[in-house]
Protein backbone atom coordinates (compact mmCIF):
# COMPACT_ATOMS: atom_id res chain seq x y z
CA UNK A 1 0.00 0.00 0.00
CA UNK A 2 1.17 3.39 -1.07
CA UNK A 3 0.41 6.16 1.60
CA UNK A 4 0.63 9.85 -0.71
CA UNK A 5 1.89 12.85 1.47
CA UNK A 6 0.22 15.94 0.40
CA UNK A 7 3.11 18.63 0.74
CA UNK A 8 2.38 22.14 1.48
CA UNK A 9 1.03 22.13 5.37
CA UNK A 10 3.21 24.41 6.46
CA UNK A 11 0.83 27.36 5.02
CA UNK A 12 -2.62 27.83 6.95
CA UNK A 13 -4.75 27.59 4.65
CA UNK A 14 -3.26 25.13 2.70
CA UNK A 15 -3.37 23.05 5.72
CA UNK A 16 -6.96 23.63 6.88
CA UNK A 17 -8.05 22.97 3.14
CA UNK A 18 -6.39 20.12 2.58
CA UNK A 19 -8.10 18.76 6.32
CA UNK A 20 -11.33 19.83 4.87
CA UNK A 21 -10.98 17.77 2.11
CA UNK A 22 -10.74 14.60 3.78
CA UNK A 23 -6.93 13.92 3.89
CA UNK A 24 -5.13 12.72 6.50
CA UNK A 25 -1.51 12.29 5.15
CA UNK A 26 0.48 15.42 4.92
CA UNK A 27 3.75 16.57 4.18
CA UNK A 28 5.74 19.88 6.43
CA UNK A 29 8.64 21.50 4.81
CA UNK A 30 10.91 22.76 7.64
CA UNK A 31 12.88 25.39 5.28
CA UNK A 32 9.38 26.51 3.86
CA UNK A 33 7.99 27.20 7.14
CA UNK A 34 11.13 28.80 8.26
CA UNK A 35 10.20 31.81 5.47
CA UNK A 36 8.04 32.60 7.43
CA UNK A 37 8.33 31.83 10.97
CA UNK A 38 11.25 33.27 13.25
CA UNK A 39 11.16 30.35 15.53
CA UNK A 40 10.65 32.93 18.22
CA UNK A 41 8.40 30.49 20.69
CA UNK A 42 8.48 26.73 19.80
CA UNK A 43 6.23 25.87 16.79
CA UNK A 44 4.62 22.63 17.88
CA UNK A 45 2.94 20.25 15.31
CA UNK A 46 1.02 19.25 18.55
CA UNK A 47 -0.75 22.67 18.04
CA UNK A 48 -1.50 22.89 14.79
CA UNK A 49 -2.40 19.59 13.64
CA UNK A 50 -5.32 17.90 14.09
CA UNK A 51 -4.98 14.00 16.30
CA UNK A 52 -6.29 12.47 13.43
CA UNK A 53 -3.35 13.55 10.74
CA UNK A 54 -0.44 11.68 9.82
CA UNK A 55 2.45 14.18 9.21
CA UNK A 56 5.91 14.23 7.09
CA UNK A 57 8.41 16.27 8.34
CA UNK A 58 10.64 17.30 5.65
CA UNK A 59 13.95 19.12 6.65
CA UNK A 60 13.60 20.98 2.90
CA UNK A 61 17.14 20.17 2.06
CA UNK A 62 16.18 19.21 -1.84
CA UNK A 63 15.32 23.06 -2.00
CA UNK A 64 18.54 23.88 -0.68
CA UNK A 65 20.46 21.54 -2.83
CA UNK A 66 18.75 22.82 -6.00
CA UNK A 67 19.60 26.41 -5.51
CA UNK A 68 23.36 26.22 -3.68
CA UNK A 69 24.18 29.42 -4.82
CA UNK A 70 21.35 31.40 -2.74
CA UNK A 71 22.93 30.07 0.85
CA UNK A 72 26.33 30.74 2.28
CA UNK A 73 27.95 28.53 4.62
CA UNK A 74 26.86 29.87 7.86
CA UNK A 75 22.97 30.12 6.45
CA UNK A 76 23.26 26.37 6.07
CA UNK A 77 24.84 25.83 9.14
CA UNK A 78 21.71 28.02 10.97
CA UNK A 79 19.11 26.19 9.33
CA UNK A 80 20.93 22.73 10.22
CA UNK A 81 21.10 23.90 13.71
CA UNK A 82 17.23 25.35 14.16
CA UNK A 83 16.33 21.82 12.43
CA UNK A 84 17.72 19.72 14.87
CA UNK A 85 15.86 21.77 17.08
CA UNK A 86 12.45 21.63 15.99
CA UNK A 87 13.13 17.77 15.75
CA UNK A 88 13.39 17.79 19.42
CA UNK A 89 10.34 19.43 19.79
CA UNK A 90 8.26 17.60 17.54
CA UNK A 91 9.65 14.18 17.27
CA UNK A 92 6.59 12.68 19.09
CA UNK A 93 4.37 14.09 16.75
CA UNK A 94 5.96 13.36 13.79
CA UNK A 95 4.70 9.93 11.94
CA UNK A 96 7.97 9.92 10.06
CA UNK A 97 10.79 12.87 10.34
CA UNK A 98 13.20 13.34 6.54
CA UNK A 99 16.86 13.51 7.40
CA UNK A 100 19.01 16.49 7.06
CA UNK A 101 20.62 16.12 3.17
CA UNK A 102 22.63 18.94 2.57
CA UNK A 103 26.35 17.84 2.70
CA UNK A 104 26.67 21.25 4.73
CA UNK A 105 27.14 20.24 8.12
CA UNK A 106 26.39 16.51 7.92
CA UNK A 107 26.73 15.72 11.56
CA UNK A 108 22.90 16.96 11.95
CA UNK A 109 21.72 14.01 9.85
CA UNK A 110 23.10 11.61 12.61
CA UNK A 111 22.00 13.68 15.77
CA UNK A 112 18.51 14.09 13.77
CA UNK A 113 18.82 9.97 13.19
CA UNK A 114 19.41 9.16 16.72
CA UNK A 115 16.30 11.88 17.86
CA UNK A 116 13.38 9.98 15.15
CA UNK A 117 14.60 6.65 15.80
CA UNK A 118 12.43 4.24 14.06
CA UNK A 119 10.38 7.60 12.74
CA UNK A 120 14.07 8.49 10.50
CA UNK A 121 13.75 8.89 6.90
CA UNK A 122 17.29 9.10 5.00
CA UNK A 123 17.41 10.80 1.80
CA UNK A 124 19.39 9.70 -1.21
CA UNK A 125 20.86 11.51 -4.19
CA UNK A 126 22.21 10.20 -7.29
CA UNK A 127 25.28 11.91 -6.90
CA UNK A 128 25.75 9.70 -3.14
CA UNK A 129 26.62 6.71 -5.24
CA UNK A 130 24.80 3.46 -5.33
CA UNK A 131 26.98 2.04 -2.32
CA UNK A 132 25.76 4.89 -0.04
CA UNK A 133 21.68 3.80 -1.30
CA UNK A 134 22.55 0.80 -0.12
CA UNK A 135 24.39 1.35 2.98
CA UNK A 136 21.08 3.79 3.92
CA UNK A 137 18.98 1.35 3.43
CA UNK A 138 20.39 -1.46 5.34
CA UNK A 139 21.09 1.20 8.45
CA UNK A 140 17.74 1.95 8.65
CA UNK A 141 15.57 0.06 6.65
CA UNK A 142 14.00 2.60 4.47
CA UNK A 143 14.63 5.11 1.94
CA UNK A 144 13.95 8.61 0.08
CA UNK A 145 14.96 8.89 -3.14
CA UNK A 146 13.72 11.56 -5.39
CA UNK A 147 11.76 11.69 -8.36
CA UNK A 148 15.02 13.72 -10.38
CA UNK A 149 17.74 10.55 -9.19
CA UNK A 150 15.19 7.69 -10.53
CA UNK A 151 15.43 9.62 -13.97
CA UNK A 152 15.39 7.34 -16.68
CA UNK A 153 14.74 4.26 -14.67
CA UNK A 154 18.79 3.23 -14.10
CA UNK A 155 18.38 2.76 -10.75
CA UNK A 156 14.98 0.95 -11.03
CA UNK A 157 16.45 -2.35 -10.79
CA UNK A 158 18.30 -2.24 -7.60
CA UNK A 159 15.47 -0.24 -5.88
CA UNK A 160 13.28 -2.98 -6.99
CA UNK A 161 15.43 -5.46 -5.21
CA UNK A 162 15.50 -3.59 -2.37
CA UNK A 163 11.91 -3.53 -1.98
CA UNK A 164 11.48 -7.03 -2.05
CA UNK A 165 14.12 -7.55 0.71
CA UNK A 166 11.27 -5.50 2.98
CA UNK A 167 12.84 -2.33 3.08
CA UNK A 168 10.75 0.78 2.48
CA UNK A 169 10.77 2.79 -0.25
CA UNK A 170 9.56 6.90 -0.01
CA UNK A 171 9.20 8.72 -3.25
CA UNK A 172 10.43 12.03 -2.51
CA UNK A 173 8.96 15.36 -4.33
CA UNK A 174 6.71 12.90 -7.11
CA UNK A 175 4.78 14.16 -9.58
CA UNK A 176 5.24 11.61 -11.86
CA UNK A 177 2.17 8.80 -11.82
CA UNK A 178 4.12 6.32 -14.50
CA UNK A 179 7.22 6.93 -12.04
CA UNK A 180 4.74 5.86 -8.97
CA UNK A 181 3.17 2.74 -10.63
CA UNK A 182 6.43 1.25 -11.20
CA UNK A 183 8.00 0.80 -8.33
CA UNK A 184 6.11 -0.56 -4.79
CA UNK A 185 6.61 2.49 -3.07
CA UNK A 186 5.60 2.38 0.74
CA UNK A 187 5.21 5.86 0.80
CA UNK A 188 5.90 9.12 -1.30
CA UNK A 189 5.58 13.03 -0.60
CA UNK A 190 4.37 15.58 -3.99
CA UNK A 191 3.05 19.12 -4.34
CA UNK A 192 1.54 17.95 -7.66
CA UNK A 193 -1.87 18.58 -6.30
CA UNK A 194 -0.99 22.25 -6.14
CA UNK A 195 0.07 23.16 -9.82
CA UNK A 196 -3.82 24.45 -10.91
CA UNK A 197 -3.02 27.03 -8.44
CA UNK A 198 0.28 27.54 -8.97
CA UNK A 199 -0.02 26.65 -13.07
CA UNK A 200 -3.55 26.74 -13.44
CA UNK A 201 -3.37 23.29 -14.67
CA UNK A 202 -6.13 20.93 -14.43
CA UNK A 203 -6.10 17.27 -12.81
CA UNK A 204 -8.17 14.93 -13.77
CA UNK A 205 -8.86 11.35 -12.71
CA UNK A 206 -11.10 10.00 -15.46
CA UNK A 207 -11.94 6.46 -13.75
CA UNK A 208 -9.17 4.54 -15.11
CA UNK A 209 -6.07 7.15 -15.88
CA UNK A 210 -4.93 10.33 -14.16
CA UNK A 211 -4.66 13.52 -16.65
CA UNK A 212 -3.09 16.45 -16.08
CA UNK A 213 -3.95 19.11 -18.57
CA UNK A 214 -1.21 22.32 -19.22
CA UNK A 215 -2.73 25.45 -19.15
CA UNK A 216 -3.09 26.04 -23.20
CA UNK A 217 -5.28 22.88 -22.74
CA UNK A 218 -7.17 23.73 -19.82
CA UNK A 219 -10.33 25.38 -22.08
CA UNK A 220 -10.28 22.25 -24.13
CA UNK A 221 -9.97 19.94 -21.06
CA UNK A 222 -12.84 21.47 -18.49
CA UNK A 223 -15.02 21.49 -21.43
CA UNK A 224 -14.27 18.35 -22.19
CA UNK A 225 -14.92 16.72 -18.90
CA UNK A 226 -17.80 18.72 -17.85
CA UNK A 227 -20.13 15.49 -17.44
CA UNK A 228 -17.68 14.13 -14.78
CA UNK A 229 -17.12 17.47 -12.91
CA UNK A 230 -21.26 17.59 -12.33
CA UNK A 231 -21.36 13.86 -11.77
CA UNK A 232 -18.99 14.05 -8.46
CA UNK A 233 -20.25 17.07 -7.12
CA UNK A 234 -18.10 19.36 -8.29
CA UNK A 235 -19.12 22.83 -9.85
CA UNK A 236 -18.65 22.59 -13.77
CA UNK A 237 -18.87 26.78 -14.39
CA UNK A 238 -16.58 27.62 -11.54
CA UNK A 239 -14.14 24.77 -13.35
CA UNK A 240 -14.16 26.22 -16.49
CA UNK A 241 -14.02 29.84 -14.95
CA UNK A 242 -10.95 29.00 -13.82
CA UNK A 243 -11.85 29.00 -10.15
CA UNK A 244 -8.52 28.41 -7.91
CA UNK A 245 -10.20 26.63 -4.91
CA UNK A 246 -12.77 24.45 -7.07
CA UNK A 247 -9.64 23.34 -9.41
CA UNK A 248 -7.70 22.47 -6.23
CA UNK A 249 -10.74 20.56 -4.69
CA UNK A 250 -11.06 18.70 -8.30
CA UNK A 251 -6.98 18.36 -8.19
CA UNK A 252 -7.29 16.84 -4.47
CA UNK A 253 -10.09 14.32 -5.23
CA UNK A 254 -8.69 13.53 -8.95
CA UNK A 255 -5.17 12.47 -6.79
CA UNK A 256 -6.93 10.63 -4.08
CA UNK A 257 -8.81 8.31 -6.65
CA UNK A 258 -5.82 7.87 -8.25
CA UNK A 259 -3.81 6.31 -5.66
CA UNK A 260 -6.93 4.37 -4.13
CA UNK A 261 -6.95 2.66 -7.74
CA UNK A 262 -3.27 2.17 -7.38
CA UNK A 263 -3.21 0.68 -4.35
CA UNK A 264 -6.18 -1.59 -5.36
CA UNK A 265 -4.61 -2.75 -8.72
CA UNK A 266 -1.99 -3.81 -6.90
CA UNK A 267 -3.57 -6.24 -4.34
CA UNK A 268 -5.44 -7.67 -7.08
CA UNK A 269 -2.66 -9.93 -8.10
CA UNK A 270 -0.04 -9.98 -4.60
CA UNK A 271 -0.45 -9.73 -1.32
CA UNK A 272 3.09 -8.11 -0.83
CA UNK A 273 2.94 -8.52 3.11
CA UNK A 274 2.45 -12.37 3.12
CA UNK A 275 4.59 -12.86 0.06
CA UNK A 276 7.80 -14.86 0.52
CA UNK A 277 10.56 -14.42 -1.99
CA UNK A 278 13.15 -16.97 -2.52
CA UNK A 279 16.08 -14.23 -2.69
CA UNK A 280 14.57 -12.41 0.57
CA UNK A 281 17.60 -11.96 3.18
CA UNK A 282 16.94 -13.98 5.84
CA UNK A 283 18.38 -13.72 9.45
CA UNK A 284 17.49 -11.26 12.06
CA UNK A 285 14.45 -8.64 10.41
CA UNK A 286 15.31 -6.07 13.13
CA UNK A 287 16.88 -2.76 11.54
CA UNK A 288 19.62 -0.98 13.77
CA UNK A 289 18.83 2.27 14.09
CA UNK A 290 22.17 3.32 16.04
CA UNK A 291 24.09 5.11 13.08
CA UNK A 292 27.50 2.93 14.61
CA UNK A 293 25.60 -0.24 14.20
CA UNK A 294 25.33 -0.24 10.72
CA UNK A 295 25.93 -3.68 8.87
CA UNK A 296 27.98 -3.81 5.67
CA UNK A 297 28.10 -6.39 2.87
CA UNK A 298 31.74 -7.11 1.89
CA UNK A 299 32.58 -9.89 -0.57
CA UNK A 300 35.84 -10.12 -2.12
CA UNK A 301 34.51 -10.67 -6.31
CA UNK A 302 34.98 -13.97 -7.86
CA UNK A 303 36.29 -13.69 -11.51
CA UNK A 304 33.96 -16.26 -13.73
CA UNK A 305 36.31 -19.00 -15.26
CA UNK A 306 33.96 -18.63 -18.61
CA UNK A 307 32.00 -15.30 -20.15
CA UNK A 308 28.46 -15.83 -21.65
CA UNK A 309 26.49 -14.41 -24.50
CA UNK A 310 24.27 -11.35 -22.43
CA UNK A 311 20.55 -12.50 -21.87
CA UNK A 312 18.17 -12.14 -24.88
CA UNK A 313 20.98 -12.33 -27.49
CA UNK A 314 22.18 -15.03 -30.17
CA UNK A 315 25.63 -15.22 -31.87
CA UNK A 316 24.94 -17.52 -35.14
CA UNK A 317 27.95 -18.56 -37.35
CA UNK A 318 28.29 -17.75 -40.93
CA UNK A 319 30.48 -18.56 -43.95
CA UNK A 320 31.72 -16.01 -46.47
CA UNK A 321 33.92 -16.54 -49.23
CA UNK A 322 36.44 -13.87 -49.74
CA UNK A 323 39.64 -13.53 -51.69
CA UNK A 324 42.75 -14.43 -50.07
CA UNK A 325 46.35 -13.24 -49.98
CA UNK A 326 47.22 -15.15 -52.86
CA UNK A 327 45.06 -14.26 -54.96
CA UNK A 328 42.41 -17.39 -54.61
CA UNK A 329 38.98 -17.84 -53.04
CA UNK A 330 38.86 -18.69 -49.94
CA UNK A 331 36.20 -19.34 -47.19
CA UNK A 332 36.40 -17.36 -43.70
CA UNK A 333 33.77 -17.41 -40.56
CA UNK A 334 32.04 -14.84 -39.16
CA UNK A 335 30.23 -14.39 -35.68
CA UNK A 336 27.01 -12.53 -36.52
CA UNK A 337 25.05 -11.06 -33.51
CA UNK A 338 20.96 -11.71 -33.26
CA UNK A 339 17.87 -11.18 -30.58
CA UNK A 340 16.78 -13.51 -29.31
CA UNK A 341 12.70 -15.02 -29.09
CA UNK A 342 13.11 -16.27 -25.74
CA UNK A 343 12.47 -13.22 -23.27
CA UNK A 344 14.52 -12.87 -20.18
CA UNK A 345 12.02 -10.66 -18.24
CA UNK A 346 11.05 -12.04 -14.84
CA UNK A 347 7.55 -11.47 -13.67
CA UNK A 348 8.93 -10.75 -10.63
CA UNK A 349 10.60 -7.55 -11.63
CA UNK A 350 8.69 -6.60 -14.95
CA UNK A 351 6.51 -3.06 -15.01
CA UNK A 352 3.26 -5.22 -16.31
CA UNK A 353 3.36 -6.84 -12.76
CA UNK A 354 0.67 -7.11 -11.44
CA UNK A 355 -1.98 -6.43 -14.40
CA UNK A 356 -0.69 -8.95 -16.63
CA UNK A 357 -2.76 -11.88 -16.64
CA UNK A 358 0.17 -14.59 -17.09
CA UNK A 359 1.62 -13.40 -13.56
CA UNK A 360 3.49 -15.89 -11.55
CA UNK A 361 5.90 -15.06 -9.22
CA UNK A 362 9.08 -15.95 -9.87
CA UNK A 363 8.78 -17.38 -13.47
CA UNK A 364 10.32 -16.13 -16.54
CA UNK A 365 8.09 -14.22 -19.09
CA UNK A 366 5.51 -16.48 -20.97
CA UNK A 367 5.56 -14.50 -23.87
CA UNK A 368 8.09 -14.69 -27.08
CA UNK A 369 8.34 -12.48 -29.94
CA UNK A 370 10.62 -14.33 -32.27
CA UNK A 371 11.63 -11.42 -35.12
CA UNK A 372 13.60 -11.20 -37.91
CA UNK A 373 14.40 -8.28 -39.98
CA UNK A 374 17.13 -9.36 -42.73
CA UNK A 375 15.21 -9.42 -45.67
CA UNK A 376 12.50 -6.62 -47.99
CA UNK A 377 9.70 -8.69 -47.37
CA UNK A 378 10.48 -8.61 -43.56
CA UNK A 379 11.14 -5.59 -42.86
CA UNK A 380 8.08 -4.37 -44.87
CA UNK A 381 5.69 -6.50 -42.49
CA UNK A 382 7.28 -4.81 -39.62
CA UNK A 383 6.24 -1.78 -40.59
CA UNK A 384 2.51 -2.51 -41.91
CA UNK A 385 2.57 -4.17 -38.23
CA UNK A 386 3.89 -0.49 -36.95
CA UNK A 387 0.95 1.13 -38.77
CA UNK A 388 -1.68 -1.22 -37.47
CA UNK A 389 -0.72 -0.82 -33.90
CA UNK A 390 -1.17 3.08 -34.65
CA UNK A 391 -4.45 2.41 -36.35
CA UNK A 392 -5.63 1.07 -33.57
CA UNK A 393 -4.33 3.33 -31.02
CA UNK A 394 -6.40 6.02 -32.69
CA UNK A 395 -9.70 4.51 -33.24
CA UNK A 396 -9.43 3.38 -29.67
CA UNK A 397 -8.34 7.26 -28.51
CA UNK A 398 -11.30 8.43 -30.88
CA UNK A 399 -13.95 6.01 -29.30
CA UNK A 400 -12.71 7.63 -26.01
CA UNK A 401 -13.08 11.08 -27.45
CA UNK A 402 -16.58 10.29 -28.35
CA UNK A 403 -17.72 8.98 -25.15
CA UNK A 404 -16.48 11.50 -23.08
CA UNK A 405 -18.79 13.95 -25.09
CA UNK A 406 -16.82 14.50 -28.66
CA UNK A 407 -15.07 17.39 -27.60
CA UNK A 408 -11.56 17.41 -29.38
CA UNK A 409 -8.13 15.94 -27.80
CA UNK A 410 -5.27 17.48 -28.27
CA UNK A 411 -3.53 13.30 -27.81
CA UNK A 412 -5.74 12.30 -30.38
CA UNK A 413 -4.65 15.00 -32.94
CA UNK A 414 -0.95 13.84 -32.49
CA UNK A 415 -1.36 10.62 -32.54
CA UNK A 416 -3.35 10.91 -35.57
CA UNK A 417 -0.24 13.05 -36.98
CA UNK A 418 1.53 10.17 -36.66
CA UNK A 419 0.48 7.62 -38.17
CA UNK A 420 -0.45 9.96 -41.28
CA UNK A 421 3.53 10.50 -41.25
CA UNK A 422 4.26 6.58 -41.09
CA UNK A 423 1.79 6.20 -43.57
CA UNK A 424 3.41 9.18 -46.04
CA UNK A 425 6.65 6.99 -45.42
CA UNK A 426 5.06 3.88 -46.89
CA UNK A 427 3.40 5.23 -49.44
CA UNK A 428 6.40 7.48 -50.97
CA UNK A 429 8.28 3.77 -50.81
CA UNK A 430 5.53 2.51 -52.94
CA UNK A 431 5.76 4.92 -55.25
CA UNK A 432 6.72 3.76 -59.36
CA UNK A 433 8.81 5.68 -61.41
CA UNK A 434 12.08 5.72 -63.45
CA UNK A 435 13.94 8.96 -65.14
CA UNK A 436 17.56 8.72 -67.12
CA UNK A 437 19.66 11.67 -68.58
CA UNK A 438 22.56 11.43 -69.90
CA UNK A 439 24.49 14.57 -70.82
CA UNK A 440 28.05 14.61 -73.05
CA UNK A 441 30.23 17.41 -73.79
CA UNK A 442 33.40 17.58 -75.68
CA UNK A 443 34.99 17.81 -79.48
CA UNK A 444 34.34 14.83 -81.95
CA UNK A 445 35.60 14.27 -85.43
CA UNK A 446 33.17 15.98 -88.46
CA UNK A 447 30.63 13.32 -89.33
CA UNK A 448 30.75 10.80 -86.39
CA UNK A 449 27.53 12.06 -85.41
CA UNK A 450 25.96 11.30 -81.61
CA UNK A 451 26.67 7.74 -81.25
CA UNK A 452 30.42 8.94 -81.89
CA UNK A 453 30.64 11.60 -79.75
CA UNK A 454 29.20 9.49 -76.85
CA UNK A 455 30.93 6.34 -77.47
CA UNK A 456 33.72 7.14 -80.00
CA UNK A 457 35.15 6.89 -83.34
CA UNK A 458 34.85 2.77 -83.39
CA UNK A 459 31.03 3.04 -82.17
CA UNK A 460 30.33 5.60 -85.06
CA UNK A 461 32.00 3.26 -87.91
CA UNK A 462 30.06 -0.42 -86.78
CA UNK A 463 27.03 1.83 -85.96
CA UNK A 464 26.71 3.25 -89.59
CA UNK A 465 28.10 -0.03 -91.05
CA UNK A 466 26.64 -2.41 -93.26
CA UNK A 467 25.14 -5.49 -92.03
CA UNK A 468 26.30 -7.44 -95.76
CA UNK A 469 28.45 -5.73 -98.62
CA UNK A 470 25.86 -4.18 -101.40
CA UNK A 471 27.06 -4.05 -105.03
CA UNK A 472 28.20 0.27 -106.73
CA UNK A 473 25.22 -0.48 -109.03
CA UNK A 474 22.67 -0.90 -106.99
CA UNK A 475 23.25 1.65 -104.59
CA UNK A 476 23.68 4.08 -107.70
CA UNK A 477 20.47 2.68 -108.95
CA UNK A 478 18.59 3.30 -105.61
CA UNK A 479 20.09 6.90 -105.75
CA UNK A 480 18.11 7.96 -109.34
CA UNK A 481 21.60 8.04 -110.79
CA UNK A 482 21.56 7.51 -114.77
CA UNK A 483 24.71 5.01 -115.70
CA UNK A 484 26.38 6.58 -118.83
CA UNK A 485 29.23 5.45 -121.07
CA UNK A 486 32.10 7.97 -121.32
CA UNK A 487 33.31 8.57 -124.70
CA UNK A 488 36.77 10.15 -124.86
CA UNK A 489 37.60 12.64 -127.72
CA UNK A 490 40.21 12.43 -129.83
C-alpha cells in the first residue's frame, strides 16, 4: 500500500483545506515554514495539527540543494542547527521525520537519526553513489529517493530489489504517476496537487487514468470533462471559470482516486505482506537504528572461469567466401550477432506486474516475440505491423473522445499526426517511377555524329556499317543516278 503525502502544510490555509478535504496524510517543509516563521516560541505540530493527521516532516534540504548558490555557509549551518531543534520538539508528533541532506554540516543528519529513531527517513541523491543507497537502506531500513535521481529508470532495478528484501521505499517530491506505478513504493511526498493554483493546470482522474492538462489545454480539457465534474459534485462553471479553490478541490479528489486505484490494482494480483521471496535476506528482520551499528556487505569478487552471451541475445555462425592473400577464393567465418525469441524478463521484476494476466511469481516471461528483420519482405511487415498498432491506437483514442462527449483531444490530434507520417513513409516507398539523362560534352571528329561523340570513333564506324556488302550499281540505282558510257575525244 502506497500512503501519498500531500506537501504544502506548512501554510494555513493550505493546511486547513487540505483537512477539509478529507486527507489525513500530509507533508511539512521545515525550510518553507522557516520563510516565514522566526522560531521565536516553539512551533509545535502538537498545536496545529489535528490527532487524526499523519504528518511528514521534511527538513527541505532538496530546496537547498537545488539552488546552492542562494545560501552561504553559515545560512546552512543556521538552518541545520534550528532543524535539529524543531526535531526535538516535535519528534513525538511526527509519523515519520526526513533527514538532514545537505552535505553542509552533515553531523545533523546523525543527531537528527538518533532523535526519530524508528520515525528516520534518509534521503538519497544520485550523486551519493549506489553504495551509499545501499548502505542507507540497510542502516535503517527505508529510503527517500527523489523523483530527479530515478530519472530514466537506471536505478529501477536495484530499488526494486531492495523492496522485495522489505525495506521501504519513499518517493520524494513525485509528480510523476508512470514513475509511482512502477515501483512498490511504501510511501511518497508531492506538491503535484498544487500546480492548478500555482499553473492553473487541471487534474483529472477520469476512472481509469490520471490527466493532467497544461494550461493552453485547460479550455479544451474542463469542457471536455464537464459530465464528470457535475457527476462528483463538483461545480462545472466555476471549473471552467478557472476558479482556484474548485480546481484544487477537483486536483485533491482527482489524486486521491488515483492512488486508491493504485493501491487496489496492486492487491489484485499480490499480497506483498504475506509474500515470501526466494532471494529475501533472511536472518534477524530487526533494523539498527544506532548510526555505529550499521551492517555492511563485503565480498571479495569472484572472476567467472567462462563469459556468456548477455541474456536475450544469439551469436549464429556464418560462412563467407572472400579472396585471399594469394590471390584465390577462400572461405572465412564470421560471428554474426541476433535477438533472441526467448524473453529474459522475470515477472517478478517486470513493469506489467501485477496487471498482466500470465503473472506468476518468480517465473520467466511467458511470452516470445521471435523477429527477424534481414530481408525486404520482412522488414516491410514490420512496418505494416507499426501502422496497425497506430491504427488502432487512434480509433481506440477516438472512441474515447466520443464517449467522453466529442469534444476534441489534443492526444488524439498527435497521434493521428503520426500515423499519417508513417503512412506518407510507406506510401512514398511505394511509389513507381524511373527517369535517365545522360548529358556529353566535348569535341568529336566531323561526321561521327551522336553515337560517336558518346561512345567514339569505333562506335560511329560499326554503328553506320553495313550489315552485308551491297554491289556500286545498286546503290547508284537506288540513288536515281543515270549510268552513262564515257566517250573520250580524240
Amino acid at each position: 500500500m502506497t500512503r501519498l503525502y500531500y506537501a504544502g502544510a506548512e501554510i494555513p490555509s493550505w493546511r486547513t483545506f487540505l483537512h477539509s478535504q478529507g486527507v489525513r496524510h500530509v507533508s511539512l517543509s521545515f525550510i518553507g515554514l522557516s520563510r516565514r516563521v522566526k522560531f521565536v516560541r516553539p512551533w509545535l505540530l502538537s498545536t496545529k495539527f489535528r490527532d487524526d493527521t499523519e504528518i511528514l516532516l521534511d527538513s527541505g534540504g532538496y530546496s537547498l540543494r537545488a539552488n546552492p548558490e542562494k545560501y552561504r555557509e553559515h545560512q546552512l549551518m543556521d538552518f541545520a542547527k534550528k532543524y535539529k531543534a524543531f526535531v526535538a520538539a516535535n519528534v513525538e508528533r511526527a509519523s515519520l521525520i526526513g533527514g538532514w541532506d545537505v552535505p553542509c554540516y552533515p553531523l545533523t543528519d546523525l543527531e537528527v537519526a538518533e532523535m526519530a529513531g524508528d520515525k528516520y527517513l534518509p534521503i538519497w541523491h544520485a550523486e551519493d553513489g549506489l553504495p551509499r543507497l545501499r548502505e542507507l537502506a540497510d542502516t535503517y531500513g527505508r529510503v527517500g529517493v527523489p523523483q530527479t535521481s530515478v530519472g530514466g529508470r537506471d536505478i529501477m532495478p536495484v530499488l526494486r530489489t531492495l523492496a522485495r528484501s522489505g525495506i521501504k521505499l519513499h518517493g520524494v517530491a513525485m509528480t510523476k504517476p508512470d514513475i509511482l506505478e512502477a515501483l512498490p513504493w511504501d510511501s511518497a511526498a508531492s506538491t503535484s496537487w498544487l500546480s492548478p493554483s500555482q499553473y492553473n493546470d487541471t487534474i483529472v482522474w477520469t476512472g481509469n487514468e490520471l490527466k493532467r492538462y497544461p494550461k493552453k489545454y485547460a479550455e479544451q480539457a474542463r469542457k471536455r470533462h464537464r459530465q464528470l465534474f457535475v457527476k462528483n459534485g463538483f461545480d462545472a462553471e466555476l471549473i471552467e471559470s478557472g476558479d482556484s479553490n474548485e480546481l484544487l478541490r477537483l486536483s485533491l479528489w482527482s489524486w486521491q482516486r488515483y492512488i486508491d486505484h493504485l493501491n487496489e490494482k496492486r492487491l489484485v494480483t499480490v499480497d506483498t505482506e504475506n509474500r515470501r521471496w526466494s532471494f529475501a535476506e533472511e536472518g534477524d528482520e530487526t533494523v539498527a537504528n544506532d548510526p555505529s551499528e550499521k551492517r555492511k556487505r563485503l565480498a571479495t569478487p569472484r572472476r567467472r572461469e567462462a563469459a556468456k552471451i548477455a541474456p536475450g541475445f544469439g551469436v549464429e555462425e556464418v560462412e563467407e567466401r572472400v579472396v585471399g592473400e594469394d590471390g584465390n577464393f577462400t572461405t572465412r567465418k564470421l560471428n554474426l550477432i541476433n535477438v533472441s525469441g526467448e524473453s529474459q524478463r522475470l515477472c517478478d521484476t517486470c513493469f506489467l506486474n501485477p496487471s498482466c494476466q500470465e503473472f506468476e511469481p518468480g517465473a520467466t516471461c511467458v511470452y516470445k516475440l521471435p523477429v527477424e528483420a534481414r530481408t525486404v519482405e520482412q522488414k516491410r511487415r514490420i512496418q505494416d505491423m507499426y501502422i496497425e498498432i497506430q491504427s488502432q491506437r487512434v480509433a481506440a483514442m477516438y472512441a474515447a473522445e466520443q464517449q467522453e462527449g466529442g469534444y476534441a483531444d489534443p492526444n488524439l490530434t498527435r497521434e493521428v499526426e503520426v500515423l499519417h507520417k508513417m503512412l506518407s513513409t510507406v506510401m512514398s516507398q511505394d511509389a513507381e517511377g524511373f527517369s535517365m539523362t545522360i548529358k556529353a560534352s566535348g569535341r568529336a571528329a566531323a561526321g561521327t555524329g551522336l553515337v560517336g561523340q558518346l561512345f567514339g570513333d569505333k562506335a560511329a564506324e560499326k554503328a553506320q556499317a553495313l550489315p552485308e556488302a551491297v554491289p556500286a550499281d545498286d546503290v547508284l540505282k537506288q540513288m536515281g543516278v543515270i549510268p552513262g558510257e564515257i566517250i573520250r575525244e580524240s
